[in-house]
PDB file of N, CA and C in Angstrom:
ATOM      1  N   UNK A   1       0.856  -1.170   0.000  1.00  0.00           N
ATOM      2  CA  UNK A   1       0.000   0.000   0.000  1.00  0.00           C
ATOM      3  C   UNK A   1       0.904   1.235   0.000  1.00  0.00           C
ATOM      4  N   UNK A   2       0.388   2.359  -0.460  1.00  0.00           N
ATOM      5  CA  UNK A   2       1.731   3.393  -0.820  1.00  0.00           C
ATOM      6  C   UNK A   2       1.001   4.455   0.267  1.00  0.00           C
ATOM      7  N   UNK A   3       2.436   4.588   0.835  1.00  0.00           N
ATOM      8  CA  UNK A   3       2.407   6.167   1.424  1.00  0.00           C
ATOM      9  C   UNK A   3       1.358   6.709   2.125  1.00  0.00           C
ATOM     10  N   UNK A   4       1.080   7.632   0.916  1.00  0.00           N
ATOM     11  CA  UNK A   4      -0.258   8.189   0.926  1.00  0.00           C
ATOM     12  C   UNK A   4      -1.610   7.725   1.061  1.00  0.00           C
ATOM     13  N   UNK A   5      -1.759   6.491   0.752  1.00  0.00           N
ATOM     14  CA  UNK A   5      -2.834   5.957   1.488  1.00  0.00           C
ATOM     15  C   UNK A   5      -2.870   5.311   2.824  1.00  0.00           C
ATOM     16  N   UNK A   6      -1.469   4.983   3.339  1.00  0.00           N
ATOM     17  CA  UNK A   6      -1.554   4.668   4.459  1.00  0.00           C
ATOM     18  C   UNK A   6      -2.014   5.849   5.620  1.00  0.00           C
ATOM     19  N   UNK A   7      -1.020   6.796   4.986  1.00  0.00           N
ATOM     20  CA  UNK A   7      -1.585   8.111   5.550  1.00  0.00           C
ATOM     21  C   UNK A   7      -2.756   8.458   5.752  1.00  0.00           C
ATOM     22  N   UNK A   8      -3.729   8.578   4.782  1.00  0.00           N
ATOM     23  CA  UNK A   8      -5.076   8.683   4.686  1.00  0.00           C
ATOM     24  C   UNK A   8      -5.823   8.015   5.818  1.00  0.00           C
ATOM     25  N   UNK A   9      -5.753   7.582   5.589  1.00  0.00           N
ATOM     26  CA  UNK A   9      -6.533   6.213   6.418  1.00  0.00           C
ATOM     27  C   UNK A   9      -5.911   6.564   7.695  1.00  0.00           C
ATOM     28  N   UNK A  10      -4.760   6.509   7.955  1.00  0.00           N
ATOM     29  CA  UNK A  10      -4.228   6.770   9.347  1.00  0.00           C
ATOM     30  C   UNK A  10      -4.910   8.386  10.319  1.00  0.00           C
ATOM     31  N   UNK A  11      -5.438   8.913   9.356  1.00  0.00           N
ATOM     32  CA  UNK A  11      -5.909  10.439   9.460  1.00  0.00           C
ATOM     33  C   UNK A  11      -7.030  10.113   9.587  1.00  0.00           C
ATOM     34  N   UNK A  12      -8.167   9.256   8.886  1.00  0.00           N
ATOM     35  CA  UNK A  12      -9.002   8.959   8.916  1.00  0.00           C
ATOM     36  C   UNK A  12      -9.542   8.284  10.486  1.00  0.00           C
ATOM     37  N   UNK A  13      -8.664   7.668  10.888  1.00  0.00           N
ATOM     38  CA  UNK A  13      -9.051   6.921  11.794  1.00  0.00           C
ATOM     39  C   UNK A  13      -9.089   7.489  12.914  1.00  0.00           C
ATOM     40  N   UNK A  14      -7.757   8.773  13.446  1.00  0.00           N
ATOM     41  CA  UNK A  14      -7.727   9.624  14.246  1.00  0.00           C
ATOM     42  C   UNK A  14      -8.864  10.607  14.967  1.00  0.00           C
ATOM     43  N   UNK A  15      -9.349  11.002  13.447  1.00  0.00           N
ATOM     44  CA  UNK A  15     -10.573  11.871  13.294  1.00  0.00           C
ATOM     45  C   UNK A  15     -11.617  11.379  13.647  1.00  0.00           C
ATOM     46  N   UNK A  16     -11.942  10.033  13.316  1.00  0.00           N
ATOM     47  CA  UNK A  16     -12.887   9.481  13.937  1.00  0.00           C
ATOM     48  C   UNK A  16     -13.237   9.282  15.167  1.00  0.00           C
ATOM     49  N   UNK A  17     -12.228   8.802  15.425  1.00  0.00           N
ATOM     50  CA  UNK A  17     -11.770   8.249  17.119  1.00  0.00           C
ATOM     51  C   UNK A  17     -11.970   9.327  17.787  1.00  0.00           C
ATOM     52  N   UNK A  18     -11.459  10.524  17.426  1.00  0.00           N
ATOM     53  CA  UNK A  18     -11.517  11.995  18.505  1.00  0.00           C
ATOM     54  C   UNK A  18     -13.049  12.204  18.424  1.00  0.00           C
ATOM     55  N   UNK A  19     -13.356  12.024  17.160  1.00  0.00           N
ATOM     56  CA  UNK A  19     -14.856  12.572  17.471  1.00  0.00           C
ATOM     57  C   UNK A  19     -15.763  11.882  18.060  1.00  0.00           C
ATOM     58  N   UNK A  20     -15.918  10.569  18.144  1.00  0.00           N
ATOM     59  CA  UNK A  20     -16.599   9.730  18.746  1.00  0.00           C
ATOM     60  C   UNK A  20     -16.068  10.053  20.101  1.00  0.00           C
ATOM     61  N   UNK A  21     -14.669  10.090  20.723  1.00  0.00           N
ATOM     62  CA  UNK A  21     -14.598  10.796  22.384  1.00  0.00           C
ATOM     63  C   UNK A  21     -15.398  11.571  22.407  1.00  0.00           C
ATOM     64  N   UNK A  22     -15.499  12.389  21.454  1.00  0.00           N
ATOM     65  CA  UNK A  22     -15.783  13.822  21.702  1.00  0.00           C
ATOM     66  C   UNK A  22     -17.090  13.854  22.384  1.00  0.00           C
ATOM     67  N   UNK A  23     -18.181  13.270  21.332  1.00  0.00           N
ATOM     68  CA  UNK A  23     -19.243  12.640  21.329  1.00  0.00           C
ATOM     69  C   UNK A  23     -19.862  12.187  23.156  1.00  0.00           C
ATOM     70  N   UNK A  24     -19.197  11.217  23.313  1.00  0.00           N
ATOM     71  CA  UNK A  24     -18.985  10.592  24.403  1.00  0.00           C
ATOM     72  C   UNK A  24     -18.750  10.589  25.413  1.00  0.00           C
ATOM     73  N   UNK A  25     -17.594  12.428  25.795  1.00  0.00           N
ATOM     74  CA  UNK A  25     -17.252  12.881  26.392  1.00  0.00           C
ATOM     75  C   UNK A  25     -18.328  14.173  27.110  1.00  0.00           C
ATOM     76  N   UNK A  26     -18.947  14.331  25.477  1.00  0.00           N
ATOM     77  CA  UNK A  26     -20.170  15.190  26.189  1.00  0.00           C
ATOM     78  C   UNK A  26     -21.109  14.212  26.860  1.00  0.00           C
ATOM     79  N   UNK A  27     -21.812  13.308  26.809  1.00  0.00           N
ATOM     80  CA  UNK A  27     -22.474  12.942  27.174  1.00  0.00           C
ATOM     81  C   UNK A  27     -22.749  12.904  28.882  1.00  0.00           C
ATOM     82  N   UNK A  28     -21.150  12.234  28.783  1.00  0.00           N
ATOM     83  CA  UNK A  28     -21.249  11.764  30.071  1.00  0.00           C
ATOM     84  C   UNK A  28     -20.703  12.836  30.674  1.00  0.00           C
ATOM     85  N   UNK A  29     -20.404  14.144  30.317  1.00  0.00           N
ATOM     86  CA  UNK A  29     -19.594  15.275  31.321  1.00  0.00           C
ATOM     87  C   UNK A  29     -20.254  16.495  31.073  1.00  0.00           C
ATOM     88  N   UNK A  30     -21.276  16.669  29.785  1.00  0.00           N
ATOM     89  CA  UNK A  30     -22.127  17.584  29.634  1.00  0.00           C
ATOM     90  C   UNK A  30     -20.782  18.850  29.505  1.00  0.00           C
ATOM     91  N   UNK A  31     -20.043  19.113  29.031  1.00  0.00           N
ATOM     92  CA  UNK A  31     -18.783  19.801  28.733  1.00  0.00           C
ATOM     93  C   UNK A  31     -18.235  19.118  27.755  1.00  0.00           C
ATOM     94  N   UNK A  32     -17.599  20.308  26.867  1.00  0.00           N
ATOM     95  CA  UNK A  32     -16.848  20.064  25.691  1.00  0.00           C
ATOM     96  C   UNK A  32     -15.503  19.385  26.254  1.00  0.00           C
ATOM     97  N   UNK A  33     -14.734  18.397  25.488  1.00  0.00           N
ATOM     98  CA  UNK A  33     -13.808  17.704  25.851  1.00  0.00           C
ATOM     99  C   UNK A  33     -12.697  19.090  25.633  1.00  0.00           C
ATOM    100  N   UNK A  34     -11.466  19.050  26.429  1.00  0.00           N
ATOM    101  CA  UNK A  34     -10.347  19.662  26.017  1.00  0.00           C
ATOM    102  C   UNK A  34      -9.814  19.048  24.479  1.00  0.00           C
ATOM    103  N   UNK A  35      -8.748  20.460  24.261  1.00  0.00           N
ATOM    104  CA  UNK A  35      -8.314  19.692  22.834  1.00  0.00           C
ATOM    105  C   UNK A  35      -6.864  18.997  23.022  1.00  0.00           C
ATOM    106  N   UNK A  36      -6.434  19.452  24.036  1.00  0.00           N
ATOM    107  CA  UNK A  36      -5.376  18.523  24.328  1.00  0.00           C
ATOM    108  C   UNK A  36      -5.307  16.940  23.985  1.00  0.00           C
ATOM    109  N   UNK A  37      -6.582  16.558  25.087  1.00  0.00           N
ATOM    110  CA  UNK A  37      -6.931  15.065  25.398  1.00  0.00           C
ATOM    111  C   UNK A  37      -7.517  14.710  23.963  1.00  0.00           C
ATOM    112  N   UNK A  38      -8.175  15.421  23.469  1.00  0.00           N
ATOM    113  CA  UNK A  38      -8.398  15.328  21.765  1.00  0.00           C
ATOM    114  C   UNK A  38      -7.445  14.637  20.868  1.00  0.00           C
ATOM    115  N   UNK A  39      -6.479  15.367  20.955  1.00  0.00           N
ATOM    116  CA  UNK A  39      -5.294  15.363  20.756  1.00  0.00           C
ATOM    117  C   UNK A  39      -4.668  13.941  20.916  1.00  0.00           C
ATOM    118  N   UNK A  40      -4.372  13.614  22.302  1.00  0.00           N
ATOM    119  CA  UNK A  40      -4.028  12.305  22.514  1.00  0.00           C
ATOM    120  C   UNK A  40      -4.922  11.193  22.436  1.00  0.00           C
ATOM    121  N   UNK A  41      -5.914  11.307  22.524  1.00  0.00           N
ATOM    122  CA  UNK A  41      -6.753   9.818  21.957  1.00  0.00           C
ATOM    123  C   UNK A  41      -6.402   9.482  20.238  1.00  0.00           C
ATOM    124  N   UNK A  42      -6.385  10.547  19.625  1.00  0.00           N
ATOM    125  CA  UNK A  42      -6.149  10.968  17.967  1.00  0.00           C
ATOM    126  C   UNK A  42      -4.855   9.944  18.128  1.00  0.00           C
ATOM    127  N   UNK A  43      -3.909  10.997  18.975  1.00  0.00           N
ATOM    128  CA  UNK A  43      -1.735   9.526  18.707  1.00  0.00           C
ATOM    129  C   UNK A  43      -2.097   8.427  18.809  1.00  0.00           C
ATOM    130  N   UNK A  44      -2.846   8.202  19.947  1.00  0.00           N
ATOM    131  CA  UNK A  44      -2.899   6.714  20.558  1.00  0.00           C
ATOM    132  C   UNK A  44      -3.558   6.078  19.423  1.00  0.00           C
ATOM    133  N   UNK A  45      -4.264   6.427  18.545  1.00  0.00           N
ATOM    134  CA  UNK A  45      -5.649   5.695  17.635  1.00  0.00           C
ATOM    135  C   UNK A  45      -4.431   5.494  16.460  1.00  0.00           C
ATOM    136  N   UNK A  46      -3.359   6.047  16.455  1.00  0.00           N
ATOM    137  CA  UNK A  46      -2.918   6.661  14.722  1.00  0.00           C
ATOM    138  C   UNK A  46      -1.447   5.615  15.270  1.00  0.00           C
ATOM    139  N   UNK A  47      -1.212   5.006  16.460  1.00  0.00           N
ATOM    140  CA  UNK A  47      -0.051   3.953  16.391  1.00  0.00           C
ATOM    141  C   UNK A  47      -0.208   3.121  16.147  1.00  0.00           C
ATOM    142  N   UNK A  48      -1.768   2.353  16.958  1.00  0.00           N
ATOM    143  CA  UNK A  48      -1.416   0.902  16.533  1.00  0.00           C
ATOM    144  C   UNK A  48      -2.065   0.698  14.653  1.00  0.00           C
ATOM    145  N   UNK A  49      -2.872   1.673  13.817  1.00  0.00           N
ATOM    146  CA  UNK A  49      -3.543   1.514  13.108  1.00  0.00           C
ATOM    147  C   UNK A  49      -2.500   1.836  11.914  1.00  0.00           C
ATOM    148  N   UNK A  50      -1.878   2.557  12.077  1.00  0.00           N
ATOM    149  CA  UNK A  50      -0.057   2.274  11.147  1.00  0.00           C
ATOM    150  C   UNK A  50       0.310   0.881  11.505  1.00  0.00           C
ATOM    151  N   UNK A  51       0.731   0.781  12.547  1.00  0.00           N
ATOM    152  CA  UNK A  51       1.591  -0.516  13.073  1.00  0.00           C
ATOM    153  C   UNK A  51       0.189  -1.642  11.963  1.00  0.00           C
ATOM    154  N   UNK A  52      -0.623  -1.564  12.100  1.00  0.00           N
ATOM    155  CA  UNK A  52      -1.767  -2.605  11.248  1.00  0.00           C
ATOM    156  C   UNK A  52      -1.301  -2.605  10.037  1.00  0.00           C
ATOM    157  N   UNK A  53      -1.103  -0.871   9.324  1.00  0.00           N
ATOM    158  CA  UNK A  53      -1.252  -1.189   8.056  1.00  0.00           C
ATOM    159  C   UNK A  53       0.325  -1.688   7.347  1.00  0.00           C
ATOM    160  N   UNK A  54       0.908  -1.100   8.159  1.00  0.00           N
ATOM    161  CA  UNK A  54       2.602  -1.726   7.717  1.00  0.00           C
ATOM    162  C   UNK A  54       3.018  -3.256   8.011  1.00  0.00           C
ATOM    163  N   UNK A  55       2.056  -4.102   8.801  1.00  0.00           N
ATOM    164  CA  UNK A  55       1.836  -5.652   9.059  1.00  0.00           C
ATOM    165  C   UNK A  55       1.421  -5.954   7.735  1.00  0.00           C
ATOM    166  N   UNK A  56       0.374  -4.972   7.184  1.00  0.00           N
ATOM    167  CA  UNK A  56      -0.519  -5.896   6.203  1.00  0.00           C
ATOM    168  C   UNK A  56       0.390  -5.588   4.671  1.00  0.00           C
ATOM    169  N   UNK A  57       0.586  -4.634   4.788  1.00  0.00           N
ATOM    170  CA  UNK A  57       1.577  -4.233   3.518  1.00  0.00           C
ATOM    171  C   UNK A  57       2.754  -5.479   3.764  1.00  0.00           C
ATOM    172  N   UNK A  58       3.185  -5.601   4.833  1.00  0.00           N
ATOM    173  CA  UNK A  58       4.541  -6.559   4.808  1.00  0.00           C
ATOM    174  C   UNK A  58       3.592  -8.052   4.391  1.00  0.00           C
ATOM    175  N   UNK A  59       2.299  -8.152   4.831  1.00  0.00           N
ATOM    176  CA  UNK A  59       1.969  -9.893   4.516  1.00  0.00           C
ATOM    177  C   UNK A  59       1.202  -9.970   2.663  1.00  0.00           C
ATOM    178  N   UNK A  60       1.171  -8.543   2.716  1.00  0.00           N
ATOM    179  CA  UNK A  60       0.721  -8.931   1.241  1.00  0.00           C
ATOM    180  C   UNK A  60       2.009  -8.871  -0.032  1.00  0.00           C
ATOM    181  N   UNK A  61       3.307  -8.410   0.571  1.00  0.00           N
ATOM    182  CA  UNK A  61       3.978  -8.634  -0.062  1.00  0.00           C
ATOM    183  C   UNK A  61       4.583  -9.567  -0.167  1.00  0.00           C
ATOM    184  N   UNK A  62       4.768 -10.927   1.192  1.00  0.00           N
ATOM    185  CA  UNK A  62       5.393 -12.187   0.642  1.00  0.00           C
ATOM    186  C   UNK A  62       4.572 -13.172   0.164  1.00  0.00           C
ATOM    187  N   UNK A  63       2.830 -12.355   0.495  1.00  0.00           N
ATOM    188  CA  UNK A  63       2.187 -13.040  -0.349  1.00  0.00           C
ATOM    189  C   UNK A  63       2.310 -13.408  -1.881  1.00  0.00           C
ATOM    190  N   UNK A  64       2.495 -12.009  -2.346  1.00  0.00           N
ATOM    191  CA  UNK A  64       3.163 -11.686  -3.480  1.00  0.00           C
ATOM    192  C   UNK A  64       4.235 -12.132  -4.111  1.00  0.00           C
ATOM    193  N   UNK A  65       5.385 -12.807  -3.410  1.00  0.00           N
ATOM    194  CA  UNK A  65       6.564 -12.878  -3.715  1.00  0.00           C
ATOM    195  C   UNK A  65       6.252 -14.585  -3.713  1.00  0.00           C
ATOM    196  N   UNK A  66       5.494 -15.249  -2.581  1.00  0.00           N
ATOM    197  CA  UNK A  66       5.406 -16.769  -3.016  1.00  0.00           C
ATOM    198  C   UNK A  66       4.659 -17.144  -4.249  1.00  0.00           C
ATOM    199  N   UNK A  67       3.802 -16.265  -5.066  1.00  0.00           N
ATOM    200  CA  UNK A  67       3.127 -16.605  -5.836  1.00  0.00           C
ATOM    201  C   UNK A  67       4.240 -17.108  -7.474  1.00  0.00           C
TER     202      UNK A  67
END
């Protein structure tokens, strides 16, 4: 997978993730979340979901290579 789509997606997922806190955060606190903590749910969401896509890029390439 190239680059830029890993990227994408890695952005994608961040954004999501913050907003669903966000979401969630009002609920249960009736207050807007800080953007800090915004912030860090976003890193935490955007490591392991790289670390995923650079697994899958590495298994589809020796997939590739046994064929």
């Amino acid at each position: 997978m190239p680059l830029w789509k890993r990227l994408v997606i890695t952005l994608a997922a961040m954004v999501a993730v913050s907003f669903i806190a966000g979401l969630v955060w009002q609920a249960l606190f009736l207050a807007g979340m800080p953007s800090y903590l915004a912030g860090v749910i976003g890193g935490m969401t955007a490591l392991p979901v790289w670390e995923f896509l650079k697994q899958n890029r590495r298994r589809v390439a020796d997939r590739d290579d046994k064929r």
